[in-house]
N, C-alpha and C. Protein backbone atom coordinates (compact mmCIF):
# COMPACT_ATOMS: atom_id res chain seq x y z
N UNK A 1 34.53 -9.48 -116.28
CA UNK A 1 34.66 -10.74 -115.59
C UNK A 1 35.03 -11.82 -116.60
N UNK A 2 35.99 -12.84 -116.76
CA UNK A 2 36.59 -14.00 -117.24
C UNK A 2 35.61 -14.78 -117.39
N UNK A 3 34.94 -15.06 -116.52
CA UNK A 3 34.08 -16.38 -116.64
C UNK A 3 32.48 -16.34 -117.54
N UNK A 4 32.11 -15.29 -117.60
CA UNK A 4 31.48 -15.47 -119.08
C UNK A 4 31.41 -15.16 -120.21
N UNK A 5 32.66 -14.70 -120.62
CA UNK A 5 33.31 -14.81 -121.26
C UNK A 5 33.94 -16.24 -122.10
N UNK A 6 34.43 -16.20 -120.92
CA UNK A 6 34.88 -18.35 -121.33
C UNK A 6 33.65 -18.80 -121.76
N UNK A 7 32.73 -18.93 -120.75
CA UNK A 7 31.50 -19.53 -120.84
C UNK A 7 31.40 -19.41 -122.55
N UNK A 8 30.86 -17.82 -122.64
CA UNK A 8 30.50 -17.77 -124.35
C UNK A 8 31.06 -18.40 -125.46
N UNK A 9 32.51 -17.88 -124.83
CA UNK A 9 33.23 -18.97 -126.09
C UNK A 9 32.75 -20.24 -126.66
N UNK A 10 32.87 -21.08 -125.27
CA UNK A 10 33.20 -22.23 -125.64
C UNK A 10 31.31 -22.53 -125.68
N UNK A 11 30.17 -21.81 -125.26
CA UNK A 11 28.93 -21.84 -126.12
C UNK A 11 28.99 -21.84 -127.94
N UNK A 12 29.57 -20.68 -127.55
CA UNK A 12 29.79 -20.56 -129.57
C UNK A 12 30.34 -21.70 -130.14
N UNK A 13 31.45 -21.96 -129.38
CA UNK A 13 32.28 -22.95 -130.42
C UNK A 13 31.81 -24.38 -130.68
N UNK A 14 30.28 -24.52 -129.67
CA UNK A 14 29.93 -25.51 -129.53
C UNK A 14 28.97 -25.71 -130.61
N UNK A 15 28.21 -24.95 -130.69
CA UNK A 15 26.88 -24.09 -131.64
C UNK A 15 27.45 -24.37 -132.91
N UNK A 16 28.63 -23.96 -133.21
CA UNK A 16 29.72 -23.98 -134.50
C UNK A 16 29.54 -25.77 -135.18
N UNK A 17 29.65 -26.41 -133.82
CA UNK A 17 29.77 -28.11 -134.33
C UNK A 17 28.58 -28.64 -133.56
N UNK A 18 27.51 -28.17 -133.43
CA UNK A 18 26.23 -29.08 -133.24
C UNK A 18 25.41 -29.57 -134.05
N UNK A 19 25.89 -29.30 -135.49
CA UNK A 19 24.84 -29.59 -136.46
C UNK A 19 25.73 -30.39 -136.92
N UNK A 20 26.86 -30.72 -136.94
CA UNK A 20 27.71 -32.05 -137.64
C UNK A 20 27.83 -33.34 -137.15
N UNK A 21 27.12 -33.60 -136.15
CA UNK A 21 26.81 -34.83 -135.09
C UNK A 21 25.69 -34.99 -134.44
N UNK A 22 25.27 -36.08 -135.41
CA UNK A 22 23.88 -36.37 -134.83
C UNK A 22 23.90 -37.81 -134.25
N UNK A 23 24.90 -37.98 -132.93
CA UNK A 23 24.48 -39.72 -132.20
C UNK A 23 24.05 -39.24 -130.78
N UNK A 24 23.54 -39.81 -130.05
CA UNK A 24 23.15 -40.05 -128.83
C UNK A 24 24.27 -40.68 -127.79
N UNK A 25 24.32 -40.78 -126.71
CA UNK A 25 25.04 -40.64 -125.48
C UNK A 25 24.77 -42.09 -124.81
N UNK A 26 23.49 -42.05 -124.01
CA UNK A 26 23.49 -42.90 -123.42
C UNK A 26 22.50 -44.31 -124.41
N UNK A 27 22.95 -45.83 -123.73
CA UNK A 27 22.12 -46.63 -124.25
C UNK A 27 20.79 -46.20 -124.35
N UNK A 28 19.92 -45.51 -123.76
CA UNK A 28 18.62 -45.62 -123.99
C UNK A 28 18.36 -44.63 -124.79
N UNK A 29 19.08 -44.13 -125.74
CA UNK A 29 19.03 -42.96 -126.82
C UNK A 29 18.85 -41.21 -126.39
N UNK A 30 19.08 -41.39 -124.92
CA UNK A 30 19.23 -39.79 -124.69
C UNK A 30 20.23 -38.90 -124.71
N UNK A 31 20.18 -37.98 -124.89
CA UNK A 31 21.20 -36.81 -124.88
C UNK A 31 21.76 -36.90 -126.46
N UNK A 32 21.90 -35.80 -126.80
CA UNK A 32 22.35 -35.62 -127.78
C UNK A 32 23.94 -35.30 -128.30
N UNK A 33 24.83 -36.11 -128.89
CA UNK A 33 26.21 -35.58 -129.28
C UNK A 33 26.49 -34.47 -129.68
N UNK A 34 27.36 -33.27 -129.24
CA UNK A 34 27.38 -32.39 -129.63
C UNK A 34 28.90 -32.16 -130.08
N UNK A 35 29.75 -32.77 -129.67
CA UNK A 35 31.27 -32.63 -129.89
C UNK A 35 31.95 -34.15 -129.28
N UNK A 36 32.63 -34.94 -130.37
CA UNK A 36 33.22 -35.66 -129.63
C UNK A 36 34.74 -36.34 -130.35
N UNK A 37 35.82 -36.10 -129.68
CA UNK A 37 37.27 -35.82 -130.10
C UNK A 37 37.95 -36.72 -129.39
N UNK A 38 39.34 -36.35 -129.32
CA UNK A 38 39.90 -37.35 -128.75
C UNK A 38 40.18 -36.52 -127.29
N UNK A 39 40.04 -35.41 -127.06
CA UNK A 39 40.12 -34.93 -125.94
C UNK A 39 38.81 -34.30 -125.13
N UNK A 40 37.28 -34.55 -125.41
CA UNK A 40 36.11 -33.97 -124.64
C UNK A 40 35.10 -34.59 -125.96
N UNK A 41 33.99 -34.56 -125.02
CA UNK A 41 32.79 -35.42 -125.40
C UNK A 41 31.91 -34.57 -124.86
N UNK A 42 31.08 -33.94 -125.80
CA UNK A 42 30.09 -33.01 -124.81
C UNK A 42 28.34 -33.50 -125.81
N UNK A 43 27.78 -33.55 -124.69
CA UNK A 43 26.68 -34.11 -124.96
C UNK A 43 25.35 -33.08 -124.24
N UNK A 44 23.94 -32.70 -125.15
CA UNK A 44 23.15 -31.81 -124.56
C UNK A 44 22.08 -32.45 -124.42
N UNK A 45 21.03 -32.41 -123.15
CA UNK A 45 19.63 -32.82 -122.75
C UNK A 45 18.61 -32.21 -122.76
N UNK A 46 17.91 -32.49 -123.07
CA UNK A 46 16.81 -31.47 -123.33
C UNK A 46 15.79 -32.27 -122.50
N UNK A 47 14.74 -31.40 -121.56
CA UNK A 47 14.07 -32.28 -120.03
C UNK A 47 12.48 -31.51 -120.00
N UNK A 48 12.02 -32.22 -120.21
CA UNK A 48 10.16 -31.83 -119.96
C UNK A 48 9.54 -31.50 -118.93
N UNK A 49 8.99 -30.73 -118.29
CA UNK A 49 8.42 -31.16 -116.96
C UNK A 49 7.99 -32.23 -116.58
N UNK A 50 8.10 -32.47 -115.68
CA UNK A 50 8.43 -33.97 -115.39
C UNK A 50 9.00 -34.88 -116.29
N UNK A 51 9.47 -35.08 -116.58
CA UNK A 51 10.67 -35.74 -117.38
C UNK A 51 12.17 -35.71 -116.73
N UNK A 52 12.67 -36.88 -117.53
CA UNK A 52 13.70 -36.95 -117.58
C UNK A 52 14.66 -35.84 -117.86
N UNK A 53 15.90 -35.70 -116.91
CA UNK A 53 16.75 -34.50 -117.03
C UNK A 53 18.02 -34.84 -117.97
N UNK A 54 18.72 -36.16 -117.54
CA UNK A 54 19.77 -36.54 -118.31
C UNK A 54 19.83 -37.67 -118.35
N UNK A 55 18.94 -37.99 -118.76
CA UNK A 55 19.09 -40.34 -118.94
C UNK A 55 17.39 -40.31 -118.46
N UNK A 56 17.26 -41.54 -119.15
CA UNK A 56 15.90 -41.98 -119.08
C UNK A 56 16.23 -43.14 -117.66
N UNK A 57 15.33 -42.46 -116.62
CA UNK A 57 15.12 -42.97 -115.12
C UNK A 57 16.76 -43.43 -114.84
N UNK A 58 16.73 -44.44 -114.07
CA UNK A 58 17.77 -44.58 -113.39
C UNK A 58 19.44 -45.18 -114.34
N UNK A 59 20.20 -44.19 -114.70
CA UNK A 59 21.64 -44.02 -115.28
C UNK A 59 22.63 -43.89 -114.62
N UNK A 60 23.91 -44.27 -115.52
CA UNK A 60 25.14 -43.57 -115.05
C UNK A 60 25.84 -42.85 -115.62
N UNK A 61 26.36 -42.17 -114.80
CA UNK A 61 27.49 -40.81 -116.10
C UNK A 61 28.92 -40.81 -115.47
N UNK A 62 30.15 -41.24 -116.48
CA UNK A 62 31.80 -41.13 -115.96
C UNK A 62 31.75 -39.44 -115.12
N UNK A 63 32.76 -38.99 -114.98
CA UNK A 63 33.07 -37.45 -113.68
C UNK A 63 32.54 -37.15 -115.07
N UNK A 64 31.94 -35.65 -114.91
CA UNK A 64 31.48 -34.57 -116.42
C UNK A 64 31.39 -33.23 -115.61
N UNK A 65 31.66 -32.22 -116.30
CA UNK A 65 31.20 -30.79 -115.81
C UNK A 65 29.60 -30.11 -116.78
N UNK A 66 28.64 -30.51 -115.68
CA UNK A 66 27.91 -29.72 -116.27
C UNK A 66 27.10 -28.27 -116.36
N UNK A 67 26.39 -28.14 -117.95
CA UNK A 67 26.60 -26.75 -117.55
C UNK A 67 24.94 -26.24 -117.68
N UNK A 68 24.62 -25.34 -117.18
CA UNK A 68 22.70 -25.59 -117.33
C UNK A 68 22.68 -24.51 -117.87
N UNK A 69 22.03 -24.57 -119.46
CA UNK A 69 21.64 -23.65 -120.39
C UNK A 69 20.17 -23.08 -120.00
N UNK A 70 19.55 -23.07 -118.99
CA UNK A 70 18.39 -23.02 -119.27
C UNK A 70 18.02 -23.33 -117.13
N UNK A 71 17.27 -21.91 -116.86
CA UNK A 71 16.77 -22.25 -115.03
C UNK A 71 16.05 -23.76 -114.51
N UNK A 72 15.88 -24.47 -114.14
CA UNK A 72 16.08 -25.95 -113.80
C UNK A 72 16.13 -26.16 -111.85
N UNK A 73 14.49 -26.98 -112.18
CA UNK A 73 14.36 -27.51 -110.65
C UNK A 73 14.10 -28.77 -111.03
N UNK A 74 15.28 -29.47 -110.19
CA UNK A 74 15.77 -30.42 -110.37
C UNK A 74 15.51 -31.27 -109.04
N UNK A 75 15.10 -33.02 -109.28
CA UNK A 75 14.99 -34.09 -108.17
C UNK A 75 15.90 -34.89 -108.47
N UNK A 76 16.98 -34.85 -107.86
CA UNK A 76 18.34 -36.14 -107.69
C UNK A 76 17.97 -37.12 -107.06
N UNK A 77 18.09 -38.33 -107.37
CA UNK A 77 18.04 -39.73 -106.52
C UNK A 77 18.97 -40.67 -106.76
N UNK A 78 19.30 -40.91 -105.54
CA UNK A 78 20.65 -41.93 -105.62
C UNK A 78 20.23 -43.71 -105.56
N UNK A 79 20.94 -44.31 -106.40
CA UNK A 79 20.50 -45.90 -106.16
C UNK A 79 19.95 -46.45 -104.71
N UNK A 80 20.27 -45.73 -104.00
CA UNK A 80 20.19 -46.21 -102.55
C UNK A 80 18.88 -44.96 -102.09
N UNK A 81 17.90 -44.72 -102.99
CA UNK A 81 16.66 -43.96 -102.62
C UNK A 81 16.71 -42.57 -102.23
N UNK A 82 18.10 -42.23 -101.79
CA UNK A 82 18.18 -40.74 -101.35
C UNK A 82 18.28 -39.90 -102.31
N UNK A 83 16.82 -38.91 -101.45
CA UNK A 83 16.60 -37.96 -102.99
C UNK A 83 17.06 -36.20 -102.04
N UNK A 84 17.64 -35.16 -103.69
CA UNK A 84 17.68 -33.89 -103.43
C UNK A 84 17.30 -33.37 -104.48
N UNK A 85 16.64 -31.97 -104.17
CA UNK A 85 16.02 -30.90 -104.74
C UNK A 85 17.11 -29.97 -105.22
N UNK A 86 17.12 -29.53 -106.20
CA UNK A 86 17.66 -28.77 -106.56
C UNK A 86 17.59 -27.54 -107.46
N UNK A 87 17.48 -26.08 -107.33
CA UNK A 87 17.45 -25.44 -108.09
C UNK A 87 18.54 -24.84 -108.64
N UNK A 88 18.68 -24.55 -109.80
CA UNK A 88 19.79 -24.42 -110.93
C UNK A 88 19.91 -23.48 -111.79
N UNK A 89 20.58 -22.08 -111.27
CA UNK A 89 20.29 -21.04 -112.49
C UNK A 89 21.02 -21.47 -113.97
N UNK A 90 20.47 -20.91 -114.66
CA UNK A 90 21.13 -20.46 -115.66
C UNK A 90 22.48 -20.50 -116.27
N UNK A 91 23.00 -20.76 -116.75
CA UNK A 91 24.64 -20.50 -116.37
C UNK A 91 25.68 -21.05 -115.37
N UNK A 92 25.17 -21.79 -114.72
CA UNK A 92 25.64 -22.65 -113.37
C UNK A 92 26.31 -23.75 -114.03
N UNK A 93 27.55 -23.90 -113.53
CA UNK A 93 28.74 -24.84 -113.98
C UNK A 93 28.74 -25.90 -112.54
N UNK A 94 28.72 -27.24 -113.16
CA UNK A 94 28.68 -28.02 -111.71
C UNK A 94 29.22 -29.20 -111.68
N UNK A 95 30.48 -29.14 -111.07
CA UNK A 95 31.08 -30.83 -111.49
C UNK A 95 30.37 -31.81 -110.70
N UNK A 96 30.17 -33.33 -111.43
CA UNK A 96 29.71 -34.46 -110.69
C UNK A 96 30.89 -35.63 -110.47
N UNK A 97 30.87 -36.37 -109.69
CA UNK A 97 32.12 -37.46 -109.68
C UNK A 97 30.67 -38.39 -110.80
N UNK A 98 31.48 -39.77 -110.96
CA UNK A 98 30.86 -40.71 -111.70
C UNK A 98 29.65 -41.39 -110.74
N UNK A 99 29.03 -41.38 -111.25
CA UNK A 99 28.12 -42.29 -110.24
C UNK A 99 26.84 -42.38 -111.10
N UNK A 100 25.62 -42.93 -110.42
CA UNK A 100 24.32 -43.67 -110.95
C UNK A 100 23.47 -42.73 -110.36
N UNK A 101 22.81 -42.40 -110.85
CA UNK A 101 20.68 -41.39 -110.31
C UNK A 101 20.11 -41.34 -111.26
N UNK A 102 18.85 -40.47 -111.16
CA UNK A 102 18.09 -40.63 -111.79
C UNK A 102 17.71 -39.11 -111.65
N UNK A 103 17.25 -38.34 -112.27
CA UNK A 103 17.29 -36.91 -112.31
C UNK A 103 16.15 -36.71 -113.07
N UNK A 104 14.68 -35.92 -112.36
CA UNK A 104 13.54 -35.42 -113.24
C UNK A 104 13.22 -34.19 -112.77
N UNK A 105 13.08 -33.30 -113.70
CA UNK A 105 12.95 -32.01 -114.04
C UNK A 105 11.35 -31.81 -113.14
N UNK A 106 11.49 -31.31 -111.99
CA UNK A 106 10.84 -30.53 -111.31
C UNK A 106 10.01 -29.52 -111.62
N UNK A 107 10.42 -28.69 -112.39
CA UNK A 107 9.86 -27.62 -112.69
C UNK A 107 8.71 -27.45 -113.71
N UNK A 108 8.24 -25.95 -114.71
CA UNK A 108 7.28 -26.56 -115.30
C UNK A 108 7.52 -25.86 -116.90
N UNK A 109 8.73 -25.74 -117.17
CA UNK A 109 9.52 -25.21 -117.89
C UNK A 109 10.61 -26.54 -118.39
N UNK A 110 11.06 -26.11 -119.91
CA UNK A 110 12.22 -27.45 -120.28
C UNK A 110 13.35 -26.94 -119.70
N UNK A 111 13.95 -27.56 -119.74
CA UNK A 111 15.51 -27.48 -119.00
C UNK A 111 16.48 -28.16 -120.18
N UNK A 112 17.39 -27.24 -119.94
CA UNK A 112 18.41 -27.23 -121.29
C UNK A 112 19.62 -27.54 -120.57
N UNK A 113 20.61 -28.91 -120.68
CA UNK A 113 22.28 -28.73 -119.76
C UNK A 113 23.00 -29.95 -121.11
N UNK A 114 24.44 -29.11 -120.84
CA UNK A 114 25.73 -29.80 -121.55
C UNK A 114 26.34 -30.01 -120.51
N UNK A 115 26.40 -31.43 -120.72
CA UNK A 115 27.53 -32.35 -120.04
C UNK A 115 28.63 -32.31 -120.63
N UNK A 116 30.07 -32.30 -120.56
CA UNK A 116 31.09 -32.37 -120.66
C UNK A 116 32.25 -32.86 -119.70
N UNK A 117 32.38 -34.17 -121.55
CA UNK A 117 33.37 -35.35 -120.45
C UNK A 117 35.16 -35.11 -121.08
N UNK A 118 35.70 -35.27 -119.75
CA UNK A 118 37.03 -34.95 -120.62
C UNK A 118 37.48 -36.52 -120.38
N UNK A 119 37.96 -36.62 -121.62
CA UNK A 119 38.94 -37.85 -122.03
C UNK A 119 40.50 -37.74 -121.61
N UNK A 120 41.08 -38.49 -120.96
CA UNK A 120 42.24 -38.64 -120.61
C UNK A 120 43.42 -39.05 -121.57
């Protein structure tokens, strides 16, 4: 099968340049830089139980594909109070459009995801 395959790759190649960038993502110092070029920006979260999943409480993120290193039950909430549950294997690739929530790790396990933003 192609697709994890890809997947691995571009795990490895990431692994390759995670130790040469050490800035943060969002204003409130979360997420960690893991690659950032003139063509993709990939940034990794690391989420506590109960904690924060990708931004400390209520954020925004441009469109990103993300990818969940790690099984993840997840609470989405939208500025406008509407909340969803979500569970998230492993390996699950998931595009978002841009928008604002707030995302806390449900579960009772950390949760591991790379965001990846492509630059135009």
């Amino acid at each position: 099968m192609r697709t994890p395959l890809t997947l691995s790759f571009v795990l490895f190649a990431l692994s390759l340049t995670s130790y040469a960038q050490e800035s943060t993502h969002n204003l409130d110092g979360s997420g960690k830089v893991l690659v950032n070029n003139e063509k993709v920006e990939v940034v990794e979260y690391l989420g506590k139980p109960e904690g924060n999943v990708c931004g400390v409480g209520e954020h925004y993120h441009d469109a990103h594909l993300t990818v969940a290193l790690s099984d993840a039950k997840v609470l989405l909430t939208s500025t406008e109070g509407e909340q969803q549950s979500a569970e998230i294997p492993s390996g699950a690739a998931i595009w978002f459009d841009e928008g604002t929530h707030s995302a806390v790790n449900e579960g009772n396990k950390d949760t591991k995801f790379l965001l990846v933003y492509l630059k135009e």
